[in-house]
C-alpha atoms as a PDB file:
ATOM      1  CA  UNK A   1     -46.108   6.428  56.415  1.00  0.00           C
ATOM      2  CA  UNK A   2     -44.516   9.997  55.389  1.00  0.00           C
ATOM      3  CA  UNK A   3     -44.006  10.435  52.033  1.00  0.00           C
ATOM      4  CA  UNK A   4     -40.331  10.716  50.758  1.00  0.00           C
ATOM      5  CA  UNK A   5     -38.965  14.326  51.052  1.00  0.00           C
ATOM      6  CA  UNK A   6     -37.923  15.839  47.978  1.00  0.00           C
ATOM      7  CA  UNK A   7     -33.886  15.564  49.511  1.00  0.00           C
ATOM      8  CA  UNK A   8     -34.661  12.042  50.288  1.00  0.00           C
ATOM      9  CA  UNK A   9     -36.168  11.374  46.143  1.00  0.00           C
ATOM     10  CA  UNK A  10     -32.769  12.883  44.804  1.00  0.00           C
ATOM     11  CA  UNK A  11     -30.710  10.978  47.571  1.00  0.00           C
ATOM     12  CA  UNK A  12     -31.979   7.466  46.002  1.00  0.00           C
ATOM     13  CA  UNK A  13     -32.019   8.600  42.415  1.00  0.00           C
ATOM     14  CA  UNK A  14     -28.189   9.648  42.599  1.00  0.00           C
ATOM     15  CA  UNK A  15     -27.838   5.730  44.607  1.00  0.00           C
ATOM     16  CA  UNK A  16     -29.339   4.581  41.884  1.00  0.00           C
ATOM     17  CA  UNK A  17     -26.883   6.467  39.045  1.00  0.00           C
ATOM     18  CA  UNK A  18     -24.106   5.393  40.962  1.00  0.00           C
ATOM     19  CA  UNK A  19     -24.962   1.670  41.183  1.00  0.00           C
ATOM     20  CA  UNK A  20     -25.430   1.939  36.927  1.00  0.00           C
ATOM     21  CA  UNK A  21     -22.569   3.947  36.602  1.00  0.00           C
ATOM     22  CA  UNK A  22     -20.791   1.506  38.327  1.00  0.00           C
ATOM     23  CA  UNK A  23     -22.390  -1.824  35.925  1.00  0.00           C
ATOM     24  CA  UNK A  24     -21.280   0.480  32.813  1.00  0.00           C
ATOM     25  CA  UNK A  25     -17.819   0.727  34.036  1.00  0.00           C
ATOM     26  CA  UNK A  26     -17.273  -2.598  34.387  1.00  0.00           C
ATOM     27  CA  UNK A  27     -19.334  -3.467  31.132  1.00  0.00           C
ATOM     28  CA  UNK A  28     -16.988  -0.966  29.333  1.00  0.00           C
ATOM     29  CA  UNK A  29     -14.351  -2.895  30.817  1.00  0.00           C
ATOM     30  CA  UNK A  30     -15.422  -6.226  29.540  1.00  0.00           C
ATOM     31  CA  UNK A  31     -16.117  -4.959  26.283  1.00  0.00           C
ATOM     32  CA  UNK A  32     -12.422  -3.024  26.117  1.00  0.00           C
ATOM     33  CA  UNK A  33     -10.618  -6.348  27.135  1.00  0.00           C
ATOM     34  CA  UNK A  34     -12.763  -7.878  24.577  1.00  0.00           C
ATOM     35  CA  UNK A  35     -11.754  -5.303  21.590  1.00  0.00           C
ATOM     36  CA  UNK A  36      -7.654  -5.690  22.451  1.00  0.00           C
ATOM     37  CA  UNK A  37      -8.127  -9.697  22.566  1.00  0.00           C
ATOM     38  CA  UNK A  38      -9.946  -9.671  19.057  1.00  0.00           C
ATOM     39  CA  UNK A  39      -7.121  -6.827  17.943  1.00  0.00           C
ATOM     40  CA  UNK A  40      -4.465  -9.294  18.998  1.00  0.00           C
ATOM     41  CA  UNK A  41      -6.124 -12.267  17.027  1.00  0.00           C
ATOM     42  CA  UNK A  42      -6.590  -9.934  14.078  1.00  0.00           C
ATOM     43  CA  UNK A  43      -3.057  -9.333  14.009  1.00  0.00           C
ATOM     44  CA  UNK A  44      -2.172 -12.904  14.419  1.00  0.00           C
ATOM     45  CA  UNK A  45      -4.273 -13.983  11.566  1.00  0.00           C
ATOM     46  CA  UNK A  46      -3.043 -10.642   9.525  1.00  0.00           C
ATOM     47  CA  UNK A  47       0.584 -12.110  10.165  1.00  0.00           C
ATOM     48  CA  UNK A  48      -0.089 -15.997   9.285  1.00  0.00           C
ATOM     49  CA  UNK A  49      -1.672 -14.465   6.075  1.00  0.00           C
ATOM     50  CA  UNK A  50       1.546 -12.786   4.940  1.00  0.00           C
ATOM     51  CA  UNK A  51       3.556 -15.992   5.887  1.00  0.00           C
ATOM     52  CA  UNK A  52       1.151 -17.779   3.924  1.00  0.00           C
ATOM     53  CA  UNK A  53       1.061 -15.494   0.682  1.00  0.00           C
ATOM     54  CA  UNK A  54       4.925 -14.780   1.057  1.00  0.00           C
ATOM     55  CA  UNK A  55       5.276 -19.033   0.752  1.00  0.00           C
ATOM     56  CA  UNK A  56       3.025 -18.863  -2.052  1.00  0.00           C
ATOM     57  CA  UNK A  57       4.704 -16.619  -3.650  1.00  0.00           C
ATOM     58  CA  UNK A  58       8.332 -18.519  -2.916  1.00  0.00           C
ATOM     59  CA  UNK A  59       6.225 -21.664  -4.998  1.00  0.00           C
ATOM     60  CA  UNK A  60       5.182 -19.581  -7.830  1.00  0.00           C
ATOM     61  CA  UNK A  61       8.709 -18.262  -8.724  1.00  0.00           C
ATOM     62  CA  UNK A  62      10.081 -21.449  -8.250  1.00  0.00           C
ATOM     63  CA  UNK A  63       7.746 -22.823 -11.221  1.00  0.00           C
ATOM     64  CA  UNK A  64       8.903 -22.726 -14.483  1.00  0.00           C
ATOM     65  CA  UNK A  65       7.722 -20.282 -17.432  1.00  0.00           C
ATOM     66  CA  UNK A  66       4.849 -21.178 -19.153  1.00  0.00           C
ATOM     67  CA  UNK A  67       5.642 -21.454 -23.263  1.00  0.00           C
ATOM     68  CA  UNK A  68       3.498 -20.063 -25.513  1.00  0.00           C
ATOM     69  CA  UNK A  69       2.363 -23.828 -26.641  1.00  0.00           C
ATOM     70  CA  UNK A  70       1.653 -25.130 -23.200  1.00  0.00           C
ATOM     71  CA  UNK A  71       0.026 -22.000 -22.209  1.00  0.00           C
ATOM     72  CA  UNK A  72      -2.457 -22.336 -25.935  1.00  0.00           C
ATOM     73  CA  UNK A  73      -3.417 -25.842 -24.436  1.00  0.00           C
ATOM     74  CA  UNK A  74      -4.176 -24.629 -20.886  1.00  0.00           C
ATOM     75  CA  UNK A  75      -6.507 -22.215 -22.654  1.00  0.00           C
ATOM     76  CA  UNK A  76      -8.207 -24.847 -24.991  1.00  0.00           C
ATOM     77  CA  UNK A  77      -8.559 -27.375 -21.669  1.00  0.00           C
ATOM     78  CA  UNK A  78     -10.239 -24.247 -19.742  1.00  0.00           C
ATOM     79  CA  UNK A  79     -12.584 -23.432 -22.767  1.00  0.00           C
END
């Protein structure tokens, strides 16, 4: 059996770069469709947070003011 010529070494070595290049590109792929669905969740859960603080907000200006007397006993029940 003949050894491999030198033409023939490089031949299989640039099969082989293409067959990885190929795996990467489709790995890249993968991973790229996996970065814009995590971006789109992000946003999501960026968006129910602002609902969330913008109701809680709504519910703290709808209390009433504190008074300087109920505010002293809030401080004494905390202490």
């Amino acid at each position: 059996m003949a050894e491999p010529t030198t033409l023939e070494q490089i031949a299989e070595r640039v099969e082989r770069l293409l067959v990885r290049h190929e795996e990467l590109q489709r790995t890249n792929q993968l991973l790229q469709q996996q970065v814009n669905s995590l971006q789109t969740e992000r946003d999501s859960l960026k968006s129910r947070l602002q609902a969330a603080r913008a109701r809680i907000d709504a519910l703290l200006d709808r209390l009433p003011p504190a008074t300087s007397h109920g505010a002293a006993a809030q401080e004494d029940d905390h202490a």
